[in-house]
C-alpha atoms as a PDB file:
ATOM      1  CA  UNK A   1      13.993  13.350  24.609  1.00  0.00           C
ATOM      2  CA  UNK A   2      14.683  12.748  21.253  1.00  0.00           C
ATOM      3  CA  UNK A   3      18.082  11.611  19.553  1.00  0.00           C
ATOM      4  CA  UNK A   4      19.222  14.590  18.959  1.00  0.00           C
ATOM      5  CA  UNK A   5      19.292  15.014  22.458  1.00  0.00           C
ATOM      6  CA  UNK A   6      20.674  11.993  23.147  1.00  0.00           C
ATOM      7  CA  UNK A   7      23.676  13.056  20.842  1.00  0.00           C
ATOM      8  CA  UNK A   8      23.557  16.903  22.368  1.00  0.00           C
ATOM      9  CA  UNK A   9      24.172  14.984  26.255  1.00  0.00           C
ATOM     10  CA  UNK A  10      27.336  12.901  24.846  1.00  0.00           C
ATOM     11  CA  UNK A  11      28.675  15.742  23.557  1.00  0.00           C
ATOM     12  CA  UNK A  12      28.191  17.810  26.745  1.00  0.00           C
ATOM     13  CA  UNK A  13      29.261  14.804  28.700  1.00  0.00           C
ATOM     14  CA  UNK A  14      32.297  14.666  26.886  1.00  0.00           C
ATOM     15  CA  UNK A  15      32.937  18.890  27.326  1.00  0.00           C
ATOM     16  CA  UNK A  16      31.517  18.670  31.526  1.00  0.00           C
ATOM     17  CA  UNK A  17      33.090  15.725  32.237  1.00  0.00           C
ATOM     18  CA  UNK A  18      32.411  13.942  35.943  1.00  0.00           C
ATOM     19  CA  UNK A  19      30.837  15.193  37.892  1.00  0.00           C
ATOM     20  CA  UNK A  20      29.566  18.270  36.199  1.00  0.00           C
ATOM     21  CA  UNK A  21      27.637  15.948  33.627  1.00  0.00           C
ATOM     22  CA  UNK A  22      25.129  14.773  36.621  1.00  0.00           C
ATOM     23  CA  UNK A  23      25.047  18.353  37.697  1.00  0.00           C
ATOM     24  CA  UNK A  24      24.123  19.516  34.079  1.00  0.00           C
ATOM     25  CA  UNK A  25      21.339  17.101  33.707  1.00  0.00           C
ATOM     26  CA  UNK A  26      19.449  17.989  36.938  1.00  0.00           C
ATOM     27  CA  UNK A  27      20.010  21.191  36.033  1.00  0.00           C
ATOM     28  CA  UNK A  28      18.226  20.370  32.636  1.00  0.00           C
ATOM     29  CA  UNK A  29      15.467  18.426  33.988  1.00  0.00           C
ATOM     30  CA  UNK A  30      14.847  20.457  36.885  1.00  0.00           C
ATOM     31  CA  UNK A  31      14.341  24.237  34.620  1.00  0.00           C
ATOM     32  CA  UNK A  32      12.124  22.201  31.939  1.00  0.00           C
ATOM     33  CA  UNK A  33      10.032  20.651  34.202  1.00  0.00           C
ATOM     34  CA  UNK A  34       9.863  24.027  36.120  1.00  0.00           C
ATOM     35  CA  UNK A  35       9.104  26.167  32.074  1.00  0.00           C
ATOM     36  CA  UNK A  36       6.488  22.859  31.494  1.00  0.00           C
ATOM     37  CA  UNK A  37       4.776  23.375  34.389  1.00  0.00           C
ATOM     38  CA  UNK A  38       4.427  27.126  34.448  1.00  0.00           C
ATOM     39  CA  UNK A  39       3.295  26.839  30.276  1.00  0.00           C
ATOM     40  CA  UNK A  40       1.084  24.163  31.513  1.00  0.00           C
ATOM     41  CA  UNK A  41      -0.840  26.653  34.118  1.00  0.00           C
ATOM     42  CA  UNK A  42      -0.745  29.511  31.640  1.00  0.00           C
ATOM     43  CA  UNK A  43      -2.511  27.355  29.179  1.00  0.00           C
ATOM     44  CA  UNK A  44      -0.051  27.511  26.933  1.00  0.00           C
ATOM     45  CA  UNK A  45       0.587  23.789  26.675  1.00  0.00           C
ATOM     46  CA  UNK A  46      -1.582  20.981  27.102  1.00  0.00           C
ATOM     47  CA  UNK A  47      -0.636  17.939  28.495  1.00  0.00           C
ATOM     48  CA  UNK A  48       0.847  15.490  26.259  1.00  0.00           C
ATOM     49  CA  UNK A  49       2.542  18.499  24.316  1.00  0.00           C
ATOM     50  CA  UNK A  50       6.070  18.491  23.944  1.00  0.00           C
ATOM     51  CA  UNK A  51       8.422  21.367  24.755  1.00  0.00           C
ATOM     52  CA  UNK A  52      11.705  21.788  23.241  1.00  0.00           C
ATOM     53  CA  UNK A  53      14.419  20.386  25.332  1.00  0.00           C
ATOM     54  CA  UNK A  54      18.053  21.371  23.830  1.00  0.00           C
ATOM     55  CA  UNK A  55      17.901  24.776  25.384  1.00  0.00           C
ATOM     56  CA  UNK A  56      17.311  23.273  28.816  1.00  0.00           C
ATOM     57  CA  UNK A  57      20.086  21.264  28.132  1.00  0.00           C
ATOM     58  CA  UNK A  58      22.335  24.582  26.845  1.00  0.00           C
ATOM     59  CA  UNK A  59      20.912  25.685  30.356  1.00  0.00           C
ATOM     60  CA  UNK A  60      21.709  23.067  32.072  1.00  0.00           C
ATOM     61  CA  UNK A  61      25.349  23.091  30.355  1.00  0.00           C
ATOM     62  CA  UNK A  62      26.154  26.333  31.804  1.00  0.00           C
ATOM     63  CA  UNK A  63      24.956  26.586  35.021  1.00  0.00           C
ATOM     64  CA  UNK A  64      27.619  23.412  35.467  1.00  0.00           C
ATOM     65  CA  UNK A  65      30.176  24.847  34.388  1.00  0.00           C
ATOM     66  CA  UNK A  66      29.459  27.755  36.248  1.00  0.00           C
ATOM     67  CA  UNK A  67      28.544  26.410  40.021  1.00  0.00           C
ATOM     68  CA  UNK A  68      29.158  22.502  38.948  1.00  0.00           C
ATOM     69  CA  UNK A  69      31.858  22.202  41.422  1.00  0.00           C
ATOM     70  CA  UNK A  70      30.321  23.624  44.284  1.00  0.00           C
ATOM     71  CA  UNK A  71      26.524  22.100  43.297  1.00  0.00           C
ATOM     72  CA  UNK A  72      28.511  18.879  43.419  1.00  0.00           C
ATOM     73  CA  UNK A  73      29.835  19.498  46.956  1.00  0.00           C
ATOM     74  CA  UNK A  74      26.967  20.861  48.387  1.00  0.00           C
ATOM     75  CA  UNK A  75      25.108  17.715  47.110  1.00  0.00           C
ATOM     76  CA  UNK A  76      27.370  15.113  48.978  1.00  0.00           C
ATOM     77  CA  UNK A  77      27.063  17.638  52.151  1.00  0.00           C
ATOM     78  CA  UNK A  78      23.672  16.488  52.277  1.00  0.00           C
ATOM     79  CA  UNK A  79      23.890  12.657  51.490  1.00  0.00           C
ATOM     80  CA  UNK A  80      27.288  11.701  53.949  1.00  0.00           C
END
């Protein structure tokens, strides 16, 4: 993560809001770890290599403001 993705999150956080911000980043973590790995066993990537991560954030952006809500719910569901 650079700082330009440092500034891309406070902007988001400032657009999702709580909860949907915590929602968003899993979201973004979770689908570039999932494109990493998948470029990493295609050979694609080496490890070490970086892969963009704005449009994981984008990603992670929408699918919060799409499902945030209920992601949110279903996640305390399974911790209380």
């Amino acid at each position: 993560m650079g700082m330009g993705d440092v500034k891309l999150v406070a902007v988001l956080g400032i657009i999702l809001g709580w909860p949907k911000i915590v929602v968003g980043m899993f979201a973004s973590f979770f689908s570039g770890a999932l494109v990493a790995l998948i470029l990493l066993i295609l050979g694609k990537r080496r490890f070490g290599q970086t892969v963009p991560f704005g449009p994981f954030l984008v990603l992670g952006t929408g699918v919060a403001l799409l499902w945030g809500n209920q992601l949110w719910s279903a996640y305390l569901r399974l911790i209380f």
